[in-house]
Protein backbone atom coordinates (compact mmCIF):
# COMPACT_ATOMS: atom_id res chain seq x y z
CA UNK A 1 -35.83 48.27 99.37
CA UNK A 2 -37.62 51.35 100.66
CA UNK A 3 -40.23 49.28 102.63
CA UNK A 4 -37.53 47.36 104.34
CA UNK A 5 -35.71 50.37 105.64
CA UNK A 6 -39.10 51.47 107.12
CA UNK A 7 -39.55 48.15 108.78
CA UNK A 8 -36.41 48.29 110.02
CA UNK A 9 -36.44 51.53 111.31
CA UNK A 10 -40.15 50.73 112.59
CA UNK A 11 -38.36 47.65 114.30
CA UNK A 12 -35.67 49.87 115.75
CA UNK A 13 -38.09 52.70 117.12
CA UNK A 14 -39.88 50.35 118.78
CA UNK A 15 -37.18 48.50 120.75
CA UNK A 16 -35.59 51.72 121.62
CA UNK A 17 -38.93 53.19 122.66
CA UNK A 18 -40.55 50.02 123.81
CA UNK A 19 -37.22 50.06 126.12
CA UNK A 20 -37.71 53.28 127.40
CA UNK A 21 -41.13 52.61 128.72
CA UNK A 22 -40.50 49.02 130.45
CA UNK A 23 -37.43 51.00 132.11
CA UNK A 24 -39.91 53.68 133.49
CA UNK A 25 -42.31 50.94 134.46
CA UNK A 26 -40.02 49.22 136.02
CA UNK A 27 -38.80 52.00 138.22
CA UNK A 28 -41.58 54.26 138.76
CA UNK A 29 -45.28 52.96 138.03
CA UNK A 30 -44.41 49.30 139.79
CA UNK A 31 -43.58 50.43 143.19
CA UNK A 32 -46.16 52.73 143.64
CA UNK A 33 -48.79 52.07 141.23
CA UNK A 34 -50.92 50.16 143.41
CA UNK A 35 -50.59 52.42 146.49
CA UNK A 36 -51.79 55.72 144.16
CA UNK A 37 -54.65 53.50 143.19
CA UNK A 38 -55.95 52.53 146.59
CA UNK A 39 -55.14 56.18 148.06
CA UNK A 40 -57.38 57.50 144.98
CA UNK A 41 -60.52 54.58 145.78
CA UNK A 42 -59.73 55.37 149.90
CA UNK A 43 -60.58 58.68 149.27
CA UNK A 44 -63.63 58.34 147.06
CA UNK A 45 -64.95 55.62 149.71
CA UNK A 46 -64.43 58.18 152.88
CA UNK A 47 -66.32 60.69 150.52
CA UNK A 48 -69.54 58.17 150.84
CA UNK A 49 -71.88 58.68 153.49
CA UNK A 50 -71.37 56.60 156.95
CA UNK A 51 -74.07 55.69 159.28
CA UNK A 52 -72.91 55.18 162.92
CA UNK A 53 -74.17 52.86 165.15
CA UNK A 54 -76.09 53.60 168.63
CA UNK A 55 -73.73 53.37 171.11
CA UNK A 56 -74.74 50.87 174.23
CA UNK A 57 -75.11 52.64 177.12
CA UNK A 58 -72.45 51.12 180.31
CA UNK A 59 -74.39 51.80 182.84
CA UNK A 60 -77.46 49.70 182.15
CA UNK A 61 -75.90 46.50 182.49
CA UNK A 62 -75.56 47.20 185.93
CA UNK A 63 -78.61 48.78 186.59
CA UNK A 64 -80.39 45.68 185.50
CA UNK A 65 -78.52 43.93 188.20
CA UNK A 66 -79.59 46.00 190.91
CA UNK A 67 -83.09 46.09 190.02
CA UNK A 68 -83.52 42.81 190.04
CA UNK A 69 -81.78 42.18 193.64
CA UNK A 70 -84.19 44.97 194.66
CA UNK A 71 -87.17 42.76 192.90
CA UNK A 72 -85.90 39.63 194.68
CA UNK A 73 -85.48 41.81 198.04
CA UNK A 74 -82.33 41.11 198.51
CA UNK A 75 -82.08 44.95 199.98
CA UNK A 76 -78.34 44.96 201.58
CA UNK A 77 -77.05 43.62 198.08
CA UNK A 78 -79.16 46.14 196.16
CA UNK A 79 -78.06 48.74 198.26
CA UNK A 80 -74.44 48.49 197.98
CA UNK A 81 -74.95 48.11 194.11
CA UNK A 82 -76.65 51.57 193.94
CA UNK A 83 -73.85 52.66 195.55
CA UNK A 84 -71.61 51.40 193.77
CA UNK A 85 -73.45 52.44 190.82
CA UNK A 86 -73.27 56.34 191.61
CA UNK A 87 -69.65 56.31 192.04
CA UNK A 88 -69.01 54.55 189.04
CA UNK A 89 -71.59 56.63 186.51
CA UNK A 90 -72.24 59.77 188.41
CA UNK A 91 -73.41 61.75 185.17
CA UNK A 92 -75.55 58.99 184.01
CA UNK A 93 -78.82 59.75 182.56
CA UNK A 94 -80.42 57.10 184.89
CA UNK A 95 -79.14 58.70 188.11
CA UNK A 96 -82.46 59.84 189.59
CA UNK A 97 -84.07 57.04 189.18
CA UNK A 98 -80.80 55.53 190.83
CA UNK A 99 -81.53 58.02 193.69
CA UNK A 100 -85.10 57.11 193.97
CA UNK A 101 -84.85 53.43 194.02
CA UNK A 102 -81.44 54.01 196.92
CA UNK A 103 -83.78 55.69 198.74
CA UNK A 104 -86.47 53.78 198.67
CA UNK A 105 -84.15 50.83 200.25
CA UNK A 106 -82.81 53.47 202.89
CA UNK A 107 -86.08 54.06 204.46
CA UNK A 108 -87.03 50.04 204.04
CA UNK A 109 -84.30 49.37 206.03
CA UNK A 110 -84.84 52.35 208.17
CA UNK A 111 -88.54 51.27 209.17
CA UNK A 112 -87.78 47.47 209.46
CA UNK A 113 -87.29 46.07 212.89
CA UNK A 114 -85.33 43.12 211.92
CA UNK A 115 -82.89 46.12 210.50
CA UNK A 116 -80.21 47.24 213.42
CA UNK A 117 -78.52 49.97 210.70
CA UNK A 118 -78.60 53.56 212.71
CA UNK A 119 -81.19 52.38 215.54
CA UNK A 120 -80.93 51.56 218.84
CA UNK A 121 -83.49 49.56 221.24
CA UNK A 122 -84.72 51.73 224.34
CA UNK A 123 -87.18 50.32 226.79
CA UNK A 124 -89.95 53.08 227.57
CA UNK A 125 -88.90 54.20 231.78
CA UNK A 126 -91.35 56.16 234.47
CA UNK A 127 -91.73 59.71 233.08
CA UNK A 128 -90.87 59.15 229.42
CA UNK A 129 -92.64 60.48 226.50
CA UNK A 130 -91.60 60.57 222.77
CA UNK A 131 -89.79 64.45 223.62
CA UNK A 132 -87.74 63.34 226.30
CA UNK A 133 -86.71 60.30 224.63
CA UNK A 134 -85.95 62.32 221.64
CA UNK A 135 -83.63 64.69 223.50
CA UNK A 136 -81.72 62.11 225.49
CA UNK A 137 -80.91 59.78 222.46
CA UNK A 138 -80.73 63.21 220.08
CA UNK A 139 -83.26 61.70 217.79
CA UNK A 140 -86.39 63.39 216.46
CA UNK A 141 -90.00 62.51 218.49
CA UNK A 142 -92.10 62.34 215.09
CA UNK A 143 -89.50 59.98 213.78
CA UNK A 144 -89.22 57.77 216.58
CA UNK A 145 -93.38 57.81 216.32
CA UNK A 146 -93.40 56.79 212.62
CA UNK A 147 -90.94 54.73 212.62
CA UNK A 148 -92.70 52.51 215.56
CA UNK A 149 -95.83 52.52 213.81
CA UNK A 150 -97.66 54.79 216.87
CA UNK A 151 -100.79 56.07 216.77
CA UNK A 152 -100.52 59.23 219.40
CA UNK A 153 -97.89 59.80 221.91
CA UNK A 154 -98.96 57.75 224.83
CA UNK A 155 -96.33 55.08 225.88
CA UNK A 156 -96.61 52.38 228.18
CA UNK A 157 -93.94 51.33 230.63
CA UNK A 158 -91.55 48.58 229.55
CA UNK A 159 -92.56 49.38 225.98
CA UNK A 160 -89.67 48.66 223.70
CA UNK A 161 -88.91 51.43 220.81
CA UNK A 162 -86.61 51.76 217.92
CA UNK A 163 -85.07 54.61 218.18
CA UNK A 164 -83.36 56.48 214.61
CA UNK A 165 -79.38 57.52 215.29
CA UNK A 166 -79.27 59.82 212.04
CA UNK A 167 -76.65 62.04 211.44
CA UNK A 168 -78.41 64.08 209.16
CA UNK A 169 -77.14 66.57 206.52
CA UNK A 170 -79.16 68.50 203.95
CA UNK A 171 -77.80 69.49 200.26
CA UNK A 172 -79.90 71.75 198.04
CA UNK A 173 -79.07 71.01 194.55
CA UNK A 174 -80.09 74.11 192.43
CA UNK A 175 -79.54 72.86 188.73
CA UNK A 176 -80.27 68.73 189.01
CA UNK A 177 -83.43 70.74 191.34
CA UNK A 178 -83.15 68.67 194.12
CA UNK A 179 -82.78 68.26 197.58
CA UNK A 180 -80.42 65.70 199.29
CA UNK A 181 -80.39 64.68 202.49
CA UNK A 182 -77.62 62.80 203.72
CA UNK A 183 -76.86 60.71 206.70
CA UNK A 184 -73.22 60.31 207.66
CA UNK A 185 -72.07 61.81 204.90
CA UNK A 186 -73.32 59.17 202.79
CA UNK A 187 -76.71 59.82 200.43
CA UNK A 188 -79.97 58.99 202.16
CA UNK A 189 -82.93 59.80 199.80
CA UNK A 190 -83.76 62.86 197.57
CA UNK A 191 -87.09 64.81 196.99
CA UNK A 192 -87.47 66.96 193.54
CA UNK A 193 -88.06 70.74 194.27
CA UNK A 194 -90.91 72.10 192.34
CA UNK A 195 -89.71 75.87 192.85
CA UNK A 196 -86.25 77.14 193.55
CA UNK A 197 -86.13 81.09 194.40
CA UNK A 198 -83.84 83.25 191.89
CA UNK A 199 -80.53 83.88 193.04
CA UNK A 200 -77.07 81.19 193.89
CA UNK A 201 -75.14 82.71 190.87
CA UNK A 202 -72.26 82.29 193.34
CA UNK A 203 -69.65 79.20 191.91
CA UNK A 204 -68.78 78.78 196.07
CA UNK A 205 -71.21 76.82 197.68
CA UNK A 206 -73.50 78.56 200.10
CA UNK A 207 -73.18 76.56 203.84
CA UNK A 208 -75.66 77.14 206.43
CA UNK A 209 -77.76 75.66 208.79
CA UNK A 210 -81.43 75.27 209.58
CA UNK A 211 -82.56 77.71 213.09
CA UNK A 212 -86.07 76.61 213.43
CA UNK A 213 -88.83 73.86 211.97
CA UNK A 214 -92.17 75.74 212.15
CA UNK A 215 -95.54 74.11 211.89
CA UNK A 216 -98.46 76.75 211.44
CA UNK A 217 -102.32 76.18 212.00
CA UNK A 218 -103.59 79.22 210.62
CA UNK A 219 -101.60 81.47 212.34
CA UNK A 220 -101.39 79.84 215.31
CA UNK A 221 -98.59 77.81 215.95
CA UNK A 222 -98.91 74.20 216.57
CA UNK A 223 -96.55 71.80 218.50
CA UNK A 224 -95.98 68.26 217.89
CA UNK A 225 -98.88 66.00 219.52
CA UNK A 226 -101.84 68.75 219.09
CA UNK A 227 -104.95 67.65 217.86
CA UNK A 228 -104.25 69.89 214.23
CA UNK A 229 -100.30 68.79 213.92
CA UNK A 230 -101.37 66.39 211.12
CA UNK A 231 -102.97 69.02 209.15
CA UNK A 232 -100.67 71.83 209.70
CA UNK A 233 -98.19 73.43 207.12
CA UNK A 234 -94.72 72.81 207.79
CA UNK A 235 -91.65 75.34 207.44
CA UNK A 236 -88.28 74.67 207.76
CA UNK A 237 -86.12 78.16 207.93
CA UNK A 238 -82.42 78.53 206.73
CA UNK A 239 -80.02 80.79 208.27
CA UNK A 240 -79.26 82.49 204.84
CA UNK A 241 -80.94 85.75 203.86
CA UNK A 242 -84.27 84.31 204.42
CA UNK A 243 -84.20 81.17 202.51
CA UNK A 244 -86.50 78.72 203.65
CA UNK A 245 -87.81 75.02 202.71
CA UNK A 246 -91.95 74.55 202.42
CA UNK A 247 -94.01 72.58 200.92
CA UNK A 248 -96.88 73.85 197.59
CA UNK A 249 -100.21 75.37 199.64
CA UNK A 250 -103.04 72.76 200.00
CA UNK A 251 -105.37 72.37 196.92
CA UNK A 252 -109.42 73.79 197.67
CA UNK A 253 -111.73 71.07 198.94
CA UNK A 254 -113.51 69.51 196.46
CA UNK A 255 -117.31 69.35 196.55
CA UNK A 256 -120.36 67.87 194.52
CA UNK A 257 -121.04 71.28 193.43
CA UNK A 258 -117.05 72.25 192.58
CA UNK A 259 -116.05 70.25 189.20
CA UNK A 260 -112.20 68.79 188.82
CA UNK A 261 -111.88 71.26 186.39
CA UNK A 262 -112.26 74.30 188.05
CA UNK A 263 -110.91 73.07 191.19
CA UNK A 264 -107.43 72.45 188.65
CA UNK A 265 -107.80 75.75 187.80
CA UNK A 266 -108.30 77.49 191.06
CA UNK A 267 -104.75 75.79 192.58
CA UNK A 268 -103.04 76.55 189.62
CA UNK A 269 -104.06 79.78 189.86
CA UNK A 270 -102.47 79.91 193.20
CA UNK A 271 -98.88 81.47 193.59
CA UNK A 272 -95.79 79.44 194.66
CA UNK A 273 -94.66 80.32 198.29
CA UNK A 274 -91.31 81.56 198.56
CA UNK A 275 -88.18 79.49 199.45
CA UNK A 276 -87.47 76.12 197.91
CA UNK A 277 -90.63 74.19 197.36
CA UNK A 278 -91.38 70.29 197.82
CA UNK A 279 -94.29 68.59 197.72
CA UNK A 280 -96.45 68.13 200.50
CA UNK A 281 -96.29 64.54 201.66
CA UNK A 282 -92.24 65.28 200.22
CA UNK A 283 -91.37 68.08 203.10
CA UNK A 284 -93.64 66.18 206.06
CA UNK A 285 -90.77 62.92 205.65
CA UNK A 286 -87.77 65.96 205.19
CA UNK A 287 -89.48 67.22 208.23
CA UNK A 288 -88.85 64.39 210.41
CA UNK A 289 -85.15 64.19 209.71
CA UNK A 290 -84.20 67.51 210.26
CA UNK A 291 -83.70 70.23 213.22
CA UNK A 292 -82.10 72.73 214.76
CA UNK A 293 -78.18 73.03 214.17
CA UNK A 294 -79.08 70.17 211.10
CA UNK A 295 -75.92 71.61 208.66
CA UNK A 296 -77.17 72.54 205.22
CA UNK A 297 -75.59 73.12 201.85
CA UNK A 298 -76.71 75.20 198.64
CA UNK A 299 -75.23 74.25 194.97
């Protein structure tokens, strides 16, 4: 008798608790049971360590594509995707070299005959010379002289030149350290500055133009056409507290006797000239672009 009451009462306990516990089930475990458990295993798998992946650059897709058009020489097509490169990734990584190869193609297309872009044909007349021609087409007389491949200044009658019709523009760039020129507006080739002179704190750009284009022998001054205007050193003065454009001084002649080594030594030795400094064979091509009243900016 006693073992059947607790049997029963073991039967009854259980129901009545075995109730409770499918009711709370039912109700509160079921519905959100299984989003506590994969809120509890999300968290523990953001916890873990993630590796991300290298991101592909966008810009090299089409930089491919215009290096190979310039490869192929297809130089109108290569040019407008340079172009259209800079405007589309203008804080790319790759942008120099973007610059570089642009300009490269701008002074191709400059120096080819079969090129009519910003030249004009003249046909050499009594009393010419590379000056006057210069001044009546507003062109510069060592460009016209490089770009026609002379070899002095002499022309002949009935000679047929192509004469440059630049608008040229000059943009000092003091934290990419370059210097821009631009024809037109548009970019025409850039030159890396090896020195910049302290100063240009200023957030307003500094505008100003270039007064004079100096080339010094020595101290003697030389003019274009002299005997010594090939080896002279070019200067190209700002009107701007001073600032001026020049190129690095000319490394010592090397002899038998002088080793590389010391010869290194000697022109690193030497101190920078003031003013913004290019390379030599850099500031002779700036040199042929630019003259009096030529508008300049500072960055």
């Amino acid at each position: 008798m006693r073992i059947f009451k607790i049997a029963l009462l073991f039967i009854v306990g259980f129901c009545l608790f075995g109730s409770v516990g499918f009711f709370a089930y039912q109700v509160f475990w079921k519905p959100y049971g299984k989003s506590l458990s994969c809120s509890f295993l999300c968290r523990k798998k953001s916890n873990a360590p993630t590796t991300s992946l290298p991101v592909a650059d966008p810009s090299l897709r089409d930089f491919e594509s215009a290096v190979a058009l310039q490869q192929e020489g297809k130089l109108l097509e290569a040019q407008q995707a340079w172009q259209s490169w800079l405007q589309t990734y203008p804080n790319s990584a790759k942008k120099k070299e973007v610059l570089d190869a642009l300009g490269k193609i701008n002074m191709e297309q400059l120096s080819s005959p079969s090129s009519a872009a910003d030249k004009e044909v003249y046909t050499v007349i009594k009393g010419d010379s590379l000056d006057r021609i210069a001044r009546k087409k507003k062109s510069n007389a060592e460009l016209i002289q490089k770009i026609n491949g002379l070899s002095g200044i002499n022309l002949q009658i009935g000679e047929t030149l192509l004469i440059p019709q630049l608008q040229i523009s000059m943009e000092i760039d003091r934290q990419e350290g370059l210097l821009l020129l631009r024809n037109k507006g548009a970019f025409f080739k850039s030159y890396s500055l090896l020195s910049i002179p302290p100063g240009g704190s200023s957030e307003k750009p500094l505008e100003t133009v270039i007064v004079d284009r100096i080339a010094m022998n020595g101290n003697k001054r030389t003019a274009f056409g002299d005997k010594k205007y090939p080896e002279s050193q070019q200067m190209i003065l700002l009107r701007s507290a001073g600032n001026i454009v020049t190129a690095t001084p000319k490394p010592p002649t090397t002899t038998a006797a002088t080793s590389l080594s010391s010869t290194t030594a000697a022109a690193s030795s030497e101190a920078m000239p003031p003013g913004f400094v290019l390379a030599p064979t850099d500031m002779r091509e700036v040199f042929l672009f630019v003259s009096q009243g030529t508008p300049v900016m500072i960055r």
